[in-house]
C-alpha atoms as a PDB file:
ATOM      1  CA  UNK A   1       0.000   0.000   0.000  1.00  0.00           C
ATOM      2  CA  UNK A   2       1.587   3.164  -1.066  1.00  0.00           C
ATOM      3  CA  UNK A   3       2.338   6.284   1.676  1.00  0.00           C
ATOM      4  CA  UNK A   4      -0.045   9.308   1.683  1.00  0.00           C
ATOM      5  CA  UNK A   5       2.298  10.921  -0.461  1.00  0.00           C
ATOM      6  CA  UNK A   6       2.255   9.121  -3.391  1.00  0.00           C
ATOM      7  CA  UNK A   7      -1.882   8.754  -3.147  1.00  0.00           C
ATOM      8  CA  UNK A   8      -1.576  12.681  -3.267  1.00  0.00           C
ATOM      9  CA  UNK A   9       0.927  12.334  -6.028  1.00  0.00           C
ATOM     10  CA  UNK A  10      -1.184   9.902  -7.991  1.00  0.00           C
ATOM     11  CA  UNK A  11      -4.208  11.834  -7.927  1.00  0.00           C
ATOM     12  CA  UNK A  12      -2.308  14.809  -9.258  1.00  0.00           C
ATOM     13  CA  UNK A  13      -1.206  13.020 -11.691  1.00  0.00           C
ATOM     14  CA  UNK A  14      -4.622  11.488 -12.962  1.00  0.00           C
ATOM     15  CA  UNK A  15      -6.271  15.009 -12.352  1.00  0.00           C
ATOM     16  CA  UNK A  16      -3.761  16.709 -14.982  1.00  0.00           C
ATOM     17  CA  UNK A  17      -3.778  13.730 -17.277  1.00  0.00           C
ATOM     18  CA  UNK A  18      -8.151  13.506 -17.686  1.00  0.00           C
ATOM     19  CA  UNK A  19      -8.172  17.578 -17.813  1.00  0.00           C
ATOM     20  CA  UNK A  20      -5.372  17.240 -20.695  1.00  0.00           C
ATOM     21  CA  UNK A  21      -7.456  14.699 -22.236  1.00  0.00           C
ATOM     22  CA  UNK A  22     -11.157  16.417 -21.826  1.00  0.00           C
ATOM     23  CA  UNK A  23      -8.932  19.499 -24.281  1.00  0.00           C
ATOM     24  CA  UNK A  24      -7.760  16.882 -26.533  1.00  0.00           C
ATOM     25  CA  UNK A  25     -11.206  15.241 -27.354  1.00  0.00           C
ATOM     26  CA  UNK A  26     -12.991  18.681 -27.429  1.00  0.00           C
ATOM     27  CA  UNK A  27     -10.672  20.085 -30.049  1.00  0.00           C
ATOM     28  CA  UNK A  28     -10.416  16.698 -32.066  1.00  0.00           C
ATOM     29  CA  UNK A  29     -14.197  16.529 -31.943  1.00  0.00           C
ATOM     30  CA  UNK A  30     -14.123  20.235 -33.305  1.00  0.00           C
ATOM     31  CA  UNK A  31     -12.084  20.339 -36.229  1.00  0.00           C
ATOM     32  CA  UNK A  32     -11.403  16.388 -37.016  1.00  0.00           C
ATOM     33  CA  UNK A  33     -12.933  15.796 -40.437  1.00  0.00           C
ATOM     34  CA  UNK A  34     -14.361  19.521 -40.792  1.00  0.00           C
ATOM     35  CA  UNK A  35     -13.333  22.161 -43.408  1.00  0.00           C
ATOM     36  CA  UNK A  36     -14.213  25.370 -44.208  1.00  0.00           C
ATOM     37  CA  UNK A  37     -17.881  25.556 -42.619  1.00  0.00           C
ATOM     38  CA  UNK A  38     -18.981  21.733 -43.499  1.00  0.00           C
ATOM     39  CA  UNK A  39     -21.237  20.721 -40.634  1.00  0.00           C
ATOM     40  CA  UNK A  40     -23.531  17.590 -39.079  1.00  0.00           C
ATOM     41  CA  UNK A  41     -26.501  17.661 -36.884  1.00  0.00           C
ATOM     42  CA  UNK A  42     -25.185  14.401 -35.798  1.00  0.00           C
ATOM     43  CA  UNK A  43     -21.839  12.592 -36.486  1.00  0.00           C
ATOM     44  CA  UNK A  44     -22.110   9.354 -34.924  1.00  0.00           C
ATOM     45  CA  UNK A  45     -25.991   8.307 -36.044  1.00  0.00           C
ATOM     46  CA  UNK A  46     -27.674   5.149 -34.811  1.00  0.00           C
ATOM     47  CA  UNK A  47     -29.968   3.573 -37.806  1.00  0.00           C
ATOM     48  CA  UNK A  48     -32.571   1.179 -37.211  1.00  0.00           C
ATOM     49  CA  UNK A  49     -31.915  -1.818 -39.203  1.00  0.00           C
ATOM     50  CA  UNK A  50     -34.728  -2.615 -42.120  1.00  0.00           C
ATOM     51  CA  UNK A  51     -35.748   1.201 -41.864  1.00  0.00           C
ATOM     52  CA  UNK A  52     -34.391   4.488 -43.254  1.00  0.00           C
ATOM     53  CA  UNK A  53     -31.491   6.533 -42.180  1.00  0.00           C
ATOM     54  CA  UNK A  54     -30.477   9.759 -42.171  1.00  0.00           C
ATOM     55  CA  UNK A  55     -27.309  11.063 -42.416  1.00  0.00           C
ATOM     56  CA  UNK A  56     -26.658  14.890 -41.654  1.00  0.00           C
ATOM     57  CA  UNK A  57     -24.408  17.279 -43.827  1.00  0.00           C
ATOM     58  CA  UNK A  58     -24.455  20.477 -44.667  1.00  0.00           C
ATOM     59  CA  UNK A  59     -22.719  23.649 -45.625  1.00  0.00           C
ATOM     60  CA  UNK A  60     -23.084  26.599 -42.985  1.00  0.00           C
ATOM     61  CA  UNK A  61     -23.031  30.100 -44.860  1.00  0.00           C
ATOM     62  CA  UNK A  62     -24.166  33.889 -44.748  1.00  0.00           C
ATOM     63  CA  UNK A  63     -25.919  33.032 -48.283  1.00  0.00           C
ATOM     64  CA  UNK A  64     -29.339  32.248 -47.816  1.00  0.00           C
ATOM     65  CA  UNK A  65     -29.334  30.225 -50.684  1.00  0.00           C
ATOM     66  CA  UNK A  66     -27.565  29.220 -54.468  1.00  0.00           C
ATOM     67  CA  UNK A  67     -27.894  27.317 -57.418  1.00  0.00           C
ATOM     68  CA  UNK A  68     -28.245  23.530 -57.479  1.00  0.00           C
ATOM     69  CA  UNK A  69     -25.909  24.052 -60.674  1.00  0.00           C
ATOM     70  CA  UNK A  70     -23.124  25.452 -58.348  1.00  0.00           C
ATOM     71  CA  UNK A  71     -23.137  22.568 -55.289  1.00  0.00           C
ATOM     72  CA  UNK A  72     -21.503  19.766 -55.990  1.00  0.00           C
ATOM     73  CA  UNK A  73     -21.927  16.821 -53.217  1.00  0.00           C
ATOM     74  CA  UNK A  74     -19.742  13.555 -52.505  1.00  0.00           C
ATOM     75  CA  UNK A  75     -20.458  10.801 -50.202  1.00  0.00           C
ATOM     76  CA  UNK A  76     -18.091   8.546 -50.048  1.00  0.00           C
ATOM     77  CA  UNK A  77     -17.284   5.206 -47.253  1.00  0.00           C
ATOM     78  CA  UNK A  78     -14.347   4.181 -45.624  1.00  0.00           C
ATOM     79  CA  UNK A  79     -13.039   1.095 -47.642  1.00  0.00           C
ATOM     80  CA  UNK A  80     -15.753   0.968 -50.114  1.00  0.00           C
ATOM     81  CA  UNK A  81     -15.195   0.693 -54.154  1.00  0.00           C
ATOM     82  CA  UNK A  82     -17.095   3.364 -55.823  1.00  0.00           C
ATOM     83  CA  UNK A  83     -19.177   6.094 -54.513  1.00  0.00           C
ATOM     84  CA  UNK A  84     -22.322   6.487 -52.425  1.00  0.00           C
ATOM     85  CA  UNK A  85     -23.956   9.026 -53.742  1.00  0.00           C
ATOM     86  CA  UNK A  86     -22.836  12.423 -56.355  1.00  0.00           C
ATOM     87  CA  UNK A  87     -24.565  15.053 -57.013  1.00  0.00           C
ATOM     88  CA  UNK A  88     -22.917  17.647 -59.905  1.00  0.00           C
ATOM     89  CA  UNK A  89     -23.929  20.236 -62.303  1.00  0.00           C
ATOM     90  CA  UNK A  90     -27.964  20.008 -61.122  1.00  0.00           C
ATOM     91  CA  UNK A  91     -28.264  16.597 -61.540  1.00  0.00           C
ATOM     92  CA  UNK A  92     -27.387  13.324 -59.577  1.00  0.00           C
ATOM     93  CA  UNK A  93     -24.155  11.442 -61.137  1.00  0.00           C
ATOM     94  CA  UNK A  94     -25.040   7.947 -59.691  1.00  0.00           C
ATOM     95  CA  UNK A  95     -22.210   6.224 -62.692  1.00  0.00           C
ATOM     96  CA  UNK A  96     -19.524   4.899 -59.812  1.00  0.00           C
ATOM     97  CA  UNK A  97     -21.860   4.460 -57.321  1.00  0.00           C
ATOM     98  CA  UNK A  98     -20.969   1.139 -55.744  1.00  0.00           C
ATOM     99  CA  UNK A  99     -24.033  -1.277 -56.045  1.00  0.00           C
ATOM    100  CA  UNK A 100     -24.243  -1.413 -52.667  1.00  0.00           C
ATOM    101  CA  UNK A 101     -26.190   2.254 -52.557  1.00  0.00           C
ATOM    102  CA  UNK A 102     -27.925   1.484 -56.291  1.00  0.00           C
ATOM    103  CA  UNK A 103     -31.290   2.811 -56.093  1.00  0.00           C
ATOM    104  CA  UNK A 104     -31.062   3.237 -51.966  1.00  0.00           C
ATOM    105  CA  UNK A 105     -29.865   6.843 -51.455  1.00  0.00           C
ATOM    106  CA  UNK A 106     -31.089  10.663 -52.480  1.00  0.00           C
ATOM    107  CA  UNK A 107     -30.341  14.058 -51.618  1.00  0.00           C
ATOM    108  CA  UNK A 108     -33.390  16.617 -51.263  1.00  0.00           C
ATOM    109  CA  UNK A 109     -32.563  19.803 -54.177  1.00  0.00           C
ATOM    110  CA  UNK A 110     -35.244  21.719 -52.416  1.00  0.00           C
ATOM    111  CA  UNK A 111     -32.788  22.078 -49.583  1.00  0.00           C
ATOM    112  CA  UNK A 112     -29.795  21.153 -51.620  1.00  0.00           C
ATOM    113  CA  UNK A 113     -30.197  25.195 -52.575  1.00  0.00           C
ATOM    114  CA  UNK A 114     -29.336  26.134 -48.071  1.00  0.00           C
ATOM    115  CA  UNK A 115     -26.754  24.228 -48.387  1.00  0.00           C
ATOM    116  CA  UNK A 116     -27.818  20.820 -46.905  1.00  0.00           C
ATOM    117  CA  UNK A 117     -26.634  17.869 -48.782  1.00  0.00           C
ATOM    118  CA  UNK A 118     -27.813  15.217 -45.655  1.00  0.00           C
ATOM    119  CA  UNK A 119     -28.135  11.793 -47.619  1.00  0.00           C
ATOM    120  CA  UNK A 120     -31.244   9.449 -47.070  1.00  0.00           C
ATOM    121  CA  UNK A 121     -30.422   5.542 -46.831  1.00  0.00           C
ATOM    122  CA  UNK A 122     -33.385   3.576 -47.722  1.00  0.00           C
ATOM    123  CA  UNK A 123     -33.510  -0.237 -45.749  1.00  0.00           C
ATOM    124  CA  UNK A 124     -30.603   0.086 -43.859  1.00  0.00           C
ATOM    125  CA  UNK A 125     -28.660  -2.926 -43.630  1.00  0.00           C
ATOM    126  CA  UNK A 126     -25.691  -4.382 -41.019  1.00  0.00           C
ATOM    127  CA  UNK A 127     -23.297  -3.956 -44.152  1.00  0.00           C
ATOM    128  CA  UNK A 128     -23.763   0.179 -44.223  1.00  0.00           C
ATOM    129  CA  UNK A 129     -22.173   0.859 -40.848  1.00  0.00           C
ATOM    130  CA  UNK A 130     -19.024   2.108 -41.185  1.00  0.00           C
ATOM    131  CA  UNK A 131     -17.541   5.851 -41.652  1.00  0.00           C
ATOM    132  CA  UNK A 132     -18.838   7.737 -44.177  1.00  0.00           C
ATOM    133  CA  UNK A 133     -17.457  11.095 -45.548  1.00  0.00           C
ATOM    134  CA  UNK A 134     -19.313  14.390 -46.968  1.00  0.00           C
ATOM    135  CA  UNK A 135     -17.878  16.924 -49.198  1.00  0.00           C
ATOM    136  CA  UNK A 136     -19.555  19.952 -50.499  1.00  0.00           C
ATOM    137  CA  UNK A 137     -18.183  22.228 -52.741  1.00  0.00           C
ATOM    138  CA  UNK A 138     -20.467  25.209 -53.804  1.00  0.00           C
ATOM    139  CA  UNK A 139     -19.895  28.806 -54.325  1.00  0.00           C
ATOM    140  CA  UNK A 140     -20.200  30.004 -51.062  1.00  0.00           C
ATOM    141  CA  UNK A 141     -17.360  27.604 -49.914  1.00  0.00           C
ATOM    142  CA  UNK A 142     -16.718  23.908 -49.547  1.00  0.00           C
ATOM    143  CA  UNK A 143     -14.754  21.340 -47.333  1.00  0.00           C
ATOM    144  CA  UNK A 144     -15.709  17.692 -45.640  1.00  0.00           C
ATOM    145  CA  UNK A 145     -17.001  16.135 -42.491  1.00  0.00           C
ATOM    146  CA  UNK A 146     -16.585  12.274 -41.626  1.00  0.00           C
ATOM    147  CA  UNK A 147     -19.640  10.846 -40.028  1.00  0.00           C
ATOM    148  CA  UNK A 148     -19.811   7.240 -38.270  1.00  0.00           C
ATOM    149  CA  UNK A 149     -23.098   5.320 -39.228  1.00  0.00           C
ATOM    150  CA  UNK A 150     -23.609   2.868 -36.685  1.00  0.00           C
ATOM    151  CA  UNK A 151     -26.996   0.166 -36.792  1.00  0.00           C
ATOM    152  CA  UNK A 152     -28.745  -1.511 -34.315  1.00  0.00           C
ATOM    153  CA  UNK A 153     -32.065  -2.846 -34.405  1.00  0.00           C
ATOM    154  CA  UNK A 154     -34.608  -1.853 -31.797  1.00  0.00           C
ATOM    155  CA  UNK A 155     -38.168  -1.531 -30.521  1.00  0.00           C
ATOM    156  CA  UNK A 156     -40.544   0.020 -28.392  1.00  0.00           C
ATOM    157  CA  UNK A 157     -42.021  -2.891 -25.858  1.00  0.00           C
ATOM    158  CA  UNK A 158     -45.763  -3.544 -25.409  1.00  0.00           C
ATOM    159  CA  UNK A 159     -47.336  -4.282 -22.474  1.00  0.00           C
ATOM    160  CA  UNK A 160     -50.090  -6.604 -20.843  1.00  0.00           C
ATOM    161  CA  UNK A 161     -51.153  -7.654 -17.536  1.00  0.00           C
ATOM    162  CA  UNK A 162     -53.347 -10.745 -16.670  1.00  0.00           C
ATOM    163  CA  UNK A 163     -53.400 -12.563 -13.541  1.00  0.00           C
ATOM    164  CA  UNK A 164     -51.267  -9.949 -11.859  1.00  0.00           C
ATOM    165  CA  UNK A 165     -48.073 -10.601 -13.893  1.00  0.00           C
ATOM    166  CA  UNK A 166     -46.993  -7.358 -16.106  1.00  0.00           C
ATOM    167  CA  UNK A 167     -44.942  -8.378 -19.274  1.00  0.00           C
ATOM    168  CA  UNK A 168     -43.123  -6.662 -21.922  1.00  0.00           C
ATOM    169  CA  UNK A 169     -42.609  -7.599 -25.150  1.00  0.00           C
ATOM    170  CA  UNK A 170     -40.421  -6.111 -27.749  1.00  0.00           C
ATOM    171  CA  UNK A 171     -40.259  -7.765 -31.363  1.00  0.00           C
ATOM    172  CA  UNK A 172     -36.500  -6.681 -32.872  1.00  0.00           C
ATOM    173  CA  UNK A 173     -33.783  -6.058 -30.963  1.00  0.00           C
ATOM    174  CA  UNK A 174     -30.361  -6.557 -31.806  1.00  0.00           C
ATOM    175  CA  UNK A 175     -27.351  -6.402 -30.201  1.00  0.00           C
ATOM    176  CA  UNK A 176     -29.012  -8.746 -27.583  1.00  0.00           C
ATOM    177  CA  UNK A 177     -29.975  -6.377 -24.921  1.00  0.00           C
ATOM    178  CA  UNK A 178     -30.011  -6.326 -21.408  1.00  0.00           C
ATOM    179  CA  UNK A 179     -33.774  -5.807 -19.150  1.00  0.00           C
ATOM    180  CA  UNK A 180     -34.357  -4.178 -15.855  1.00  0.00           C
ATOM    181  CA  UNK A 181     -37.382  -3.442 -14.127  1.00  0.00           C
ATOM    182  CA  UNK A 182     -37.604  -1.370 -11.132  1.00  0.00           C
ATOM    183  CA  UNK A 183     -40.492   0.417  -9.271  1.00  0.00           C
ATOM    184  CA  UNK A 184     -41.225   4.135  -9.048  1.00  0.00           C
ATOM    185  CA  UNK A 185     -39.074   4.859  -6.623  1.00  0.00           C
ATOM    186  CA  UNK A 186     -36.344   3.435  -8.724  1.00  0.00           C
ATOM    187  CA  UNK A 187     -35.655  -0.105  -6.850  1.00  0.00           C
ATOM    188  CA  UNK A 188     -34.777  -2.811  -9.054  1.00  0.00           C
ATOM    189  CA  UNK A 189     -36.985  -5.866  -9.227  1.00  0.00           C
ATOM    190  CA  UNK A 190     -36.377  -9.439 -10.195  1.00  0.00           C
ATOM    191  CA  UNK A 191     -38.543 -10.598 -13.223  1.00  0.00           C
ATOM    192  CA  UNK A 192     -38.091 -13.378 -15.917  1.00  0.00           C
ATOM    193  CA  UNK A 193     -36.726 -12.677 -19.303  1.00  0.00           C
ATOM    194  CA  UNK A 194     -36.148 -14.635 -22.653  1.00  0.00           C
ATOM    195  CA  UNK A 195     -34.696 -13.891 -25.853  1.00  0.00           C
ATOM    196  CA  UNK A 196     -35.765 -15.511 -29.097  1.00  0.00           C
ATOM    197  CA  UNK A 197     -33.140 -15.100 -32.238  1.00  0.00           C
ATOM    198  CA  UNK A 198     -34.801 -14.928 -35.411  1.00  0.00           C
ATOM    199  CA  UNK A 199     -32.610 -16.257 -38.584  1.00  0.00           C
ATOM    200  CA  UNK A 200     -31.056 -13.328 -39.466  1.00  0.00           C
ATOM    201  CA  UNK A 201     -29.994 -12.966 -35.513  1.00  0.00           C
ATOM    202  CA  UNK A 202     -32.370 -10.503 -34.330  1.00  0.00           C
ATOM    203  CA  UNK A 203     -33.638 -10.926 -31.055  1.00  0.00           C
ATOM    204  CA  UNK A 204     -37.146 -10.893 -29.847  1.00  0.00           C
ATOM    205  CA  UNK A 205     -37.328  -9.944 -26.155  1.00  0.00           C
ATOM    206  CA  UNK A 206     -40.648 -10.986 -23.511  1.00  0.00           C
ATOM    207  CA  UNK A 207     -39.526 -10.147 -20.075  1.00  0.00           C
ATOM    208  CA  UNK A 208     -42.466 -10.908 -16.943  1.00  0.00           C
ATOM    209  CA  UNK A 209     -42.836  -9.518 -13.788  1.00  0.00           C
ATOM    210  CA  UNK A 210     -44.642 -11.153 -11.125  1.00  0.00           C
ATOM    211  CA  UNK A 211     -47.203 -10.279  -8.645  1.00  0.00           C
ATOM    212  CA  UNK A 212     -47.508  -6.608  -9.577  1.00  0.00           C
ATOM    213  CA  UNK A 213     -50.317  -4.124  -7.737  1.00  0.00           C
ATOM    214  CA  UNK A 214     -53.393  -2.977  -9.338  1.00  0.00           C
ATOM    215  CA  UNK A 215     -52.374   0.696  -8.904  1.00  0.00           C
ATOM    216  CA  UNK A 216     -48.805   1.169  -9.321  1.00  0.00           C
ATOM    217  CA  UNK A 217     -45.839   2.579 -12.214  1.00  0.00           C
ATOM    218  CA  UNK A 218     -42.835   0.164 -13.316  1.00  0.00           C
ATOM    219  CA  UNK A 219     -40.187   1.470 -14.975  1.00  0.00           C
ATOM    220  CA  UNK A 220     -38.984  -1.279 -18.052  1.00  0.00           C
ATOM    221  CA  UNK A 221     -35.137  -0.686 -19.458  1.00  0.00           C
ATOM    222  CA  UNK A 222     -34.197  -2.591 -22.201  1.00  0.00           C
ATOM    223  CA  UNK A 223     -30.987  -1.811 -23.356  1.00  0.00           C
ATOM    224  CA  UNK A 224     -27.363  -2.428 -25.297  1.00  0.00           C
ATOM    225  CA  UNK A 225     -24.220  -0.550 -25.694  1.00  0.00           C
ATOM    226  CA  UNK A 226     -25.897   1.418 -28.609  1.00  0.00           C
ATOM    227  CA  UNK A 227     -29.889   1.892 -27.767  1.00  0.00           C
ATOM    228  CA  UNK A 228     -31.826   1.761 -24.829  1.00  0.00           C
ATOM    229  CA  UNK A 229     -35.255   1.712 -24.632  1.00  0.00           C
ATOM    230  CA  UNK A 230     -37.564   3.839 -21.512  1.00  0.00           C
ATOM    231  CA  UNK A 231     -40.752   2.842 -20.943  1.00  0.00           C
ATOM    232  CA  UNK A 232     -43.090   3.825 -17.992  1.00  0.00           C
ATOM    233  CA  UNK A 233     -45.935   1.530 -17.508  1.00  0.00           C
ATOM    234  CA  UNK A 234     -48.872   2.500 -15.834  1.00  0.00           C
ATOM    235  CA  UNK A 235     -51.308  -0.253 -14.227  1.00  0.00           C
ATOM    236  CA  UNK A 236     -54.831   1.054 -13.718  1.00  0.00           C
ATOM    237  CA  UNK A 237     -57.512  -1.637 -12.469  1.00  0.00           C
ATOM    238  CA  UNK A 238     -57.384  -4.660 -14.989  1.00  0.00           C
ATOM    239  CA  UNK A 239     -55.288  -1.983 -17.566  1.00  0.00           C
ATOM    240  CA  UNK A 240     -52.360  -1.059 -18.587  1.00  0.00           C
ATOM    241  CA  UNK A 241     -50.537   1.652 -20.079  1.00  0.00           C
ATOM    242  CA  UNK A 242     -47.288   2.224 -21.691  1.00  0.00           C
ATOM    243  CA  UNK A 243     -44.779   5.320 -22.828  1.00  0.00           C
ATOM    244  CA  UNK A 244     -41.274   4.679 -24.052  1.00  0.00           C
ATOM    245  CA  UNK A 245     -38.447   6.954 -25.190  1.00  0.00           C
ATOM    246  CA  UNK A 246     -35.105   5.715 -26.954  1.00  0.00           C
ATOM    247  CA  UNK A 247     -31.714   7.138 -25.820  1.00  0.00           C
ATOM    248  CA  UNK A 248     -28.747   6.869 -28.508  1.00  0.00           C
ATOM    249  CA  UNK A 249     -25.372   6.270 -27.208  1.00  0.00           C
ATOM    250  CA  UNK A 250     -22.362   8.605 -28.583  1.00  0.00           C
ATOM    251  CA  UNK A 251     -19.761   7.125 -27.007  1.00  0.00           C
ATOM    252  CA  UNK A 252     -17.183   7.031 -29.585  1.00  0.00           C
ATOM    253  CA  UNK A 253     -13.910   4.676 -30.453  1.00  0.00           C
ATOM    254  CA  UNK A 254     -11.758   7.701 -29.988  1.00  0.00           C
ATOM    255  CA  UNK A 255     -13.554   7.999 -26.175  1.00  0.00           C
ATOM    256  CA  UNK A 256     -12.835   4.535 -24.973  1.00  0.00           C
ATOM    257  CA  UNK A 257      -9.106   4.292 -26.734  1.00  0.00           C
ATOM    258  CA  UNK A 258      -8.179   7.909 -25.001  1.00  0.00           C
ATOM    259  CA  UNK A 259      -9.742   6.389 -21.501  1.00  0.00           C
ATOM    260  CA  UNK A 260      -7.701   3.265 -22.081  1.00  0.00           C
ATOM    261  CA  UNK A 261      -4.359   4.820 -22.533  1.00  0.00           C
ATOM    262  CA  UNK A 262      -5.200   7.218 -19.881  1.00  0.00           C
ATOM    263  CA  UNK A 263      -6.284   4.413 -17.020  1.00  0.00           C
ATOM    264  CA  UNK A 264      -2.654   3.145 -18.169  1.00  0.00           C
ATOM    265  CA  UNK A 265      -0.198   5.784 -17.784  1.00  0.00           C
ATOM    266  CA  UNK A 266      -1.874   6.406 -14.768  1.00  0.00           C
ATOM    267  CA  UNK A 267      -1.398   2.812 -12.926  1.00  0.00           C
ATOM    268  CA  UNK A 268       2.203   3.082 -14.500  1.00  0.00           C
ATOM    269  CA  UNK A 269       3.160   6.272 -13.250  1.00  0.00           C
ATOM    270  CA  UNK A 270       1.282   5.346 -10.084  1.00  0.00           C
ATOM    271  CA  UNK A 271       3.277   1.580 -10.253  1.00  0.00           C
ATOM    272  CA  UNK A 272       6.651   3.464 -10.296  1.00  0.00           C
ATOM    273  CA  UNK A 273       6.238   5.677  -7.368  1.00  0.00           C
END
């Protein structure tokens, strides 16, 4: 066990080293993959998989708007032959778009004129995760963003009561999630859950609690490392009632590699004192 004075030391030490790395990810967040007023809503989206996505880019300007004729857009992904999507000289240039996309993505000219050149991804699929880049190049400026599409597959749960056991039931869910119940003042409660893959590996989730009262609020979580699901259900006589809300994660790679190689100076530095 180490002397007071290098527990004082080591906290120093880890203090300077998370405040260094706080600046770090705030100005690599800021200007990594940026140029030149090229912006996103949302850099890290979460798509549900089988539905549409929507990925965010657009060029911030004074100009309240310009010709279609003078925006050209890109979208391009990380390790992929081909293009995504083009848009040049009015028109969309779809002639190296990577089959992949073909007859899956569009830009919106209404909007194309402000400057936003966000891409819609019809049926999204496990294959279009992945890092996808955005240039714009118009006559009120240009540059590039990189955005991270990330997909999950989720659901809001339904609920039913009979015989004084509440379930849940969610139908797609994927990765496998985790469910807690608690009560309303927030105490967790045992209940029974099962998972049921279907072929392509998506999970259908029924999760029972027992012996529930007639008049009371449980709180239902279901959850993974990139959804989680809210609900509030409300139990009313022989009824019930449900409300969910999703929360996306945006933890990020560049998060959890900075936190590793922080946690590890620290123990060494700590180690050698």
């Amino acid at each position: 066990m180490g002397s007071l004075g290098q527990i004082i030391f080591c906290s120093m030490i880890t203090l300077i080293i998370l405040f260094s790395a706080i600046i770090i990810l705030i100005l690599a967040l800021t200007f990594s993959g940026s140029l030149s007023g090229v912006m996103s809503s949302n850099t890290m989206p979460i798509a549900n998989l089988g539905e549409d996505g929507f990925l965010s880019c657009y060029l911030h300007t004074t100009s309240e708007q310009t010709s279609t004729g003078q925006v050209s857009v890109t979208w391009e992904k990380t390790g992929l032959t081909g293009l995504v999507y083009q848009y040049e000289n009015g028109a969309p240039n779809l002639r190296d778009q990577n089959p992949q996309f073909k007859g899956r993505t569009q830009l919106f000219p209404d909007v194309l004129v402000t400057g936003n050149a966000s891409l819609l991804l019809r049926d999204v699929s496990s294959s279009d995760a992945g890092d996808y880049t955005c240039s714009i190049s118009s006559s009120d400026g240009g540059g590039k963003i990189n955005i991270q599409l990330r997909t999950a597959a989720f659901s809001a749960p339904t609920f039913k009561l009979s015989n004084g056991t509440l379930a849940a039931e969610a139908s797609r869910w994927f990765p496998k999630p985790n469910v807690t119940w608690s009560n309303y003042d927030g105490n967790i409660l045992q209940a029974s859950t099962s998972f049921t893959p279907s072929s392509a590996g998506i999970f259908s989730v029924v999760s029972t609690l027992q012996s529930v009262n007639a008049s009371d609020t449980y709180n239902c979580r279901i959850e993974n490392n990139l959804v989680a699901a809210i609900s509030k259900a409300t139990i009313t006589g022989s009824e019930v009632s449900g409300n969910t809300y999703f929360i996306y994660s945006t933890a990020s790679s560049l998060l959890a590699s900075a936190y590793l190689s922080l946690m590890t100076t620290v123990l060494c530095i700590c180690y050698l004192t």
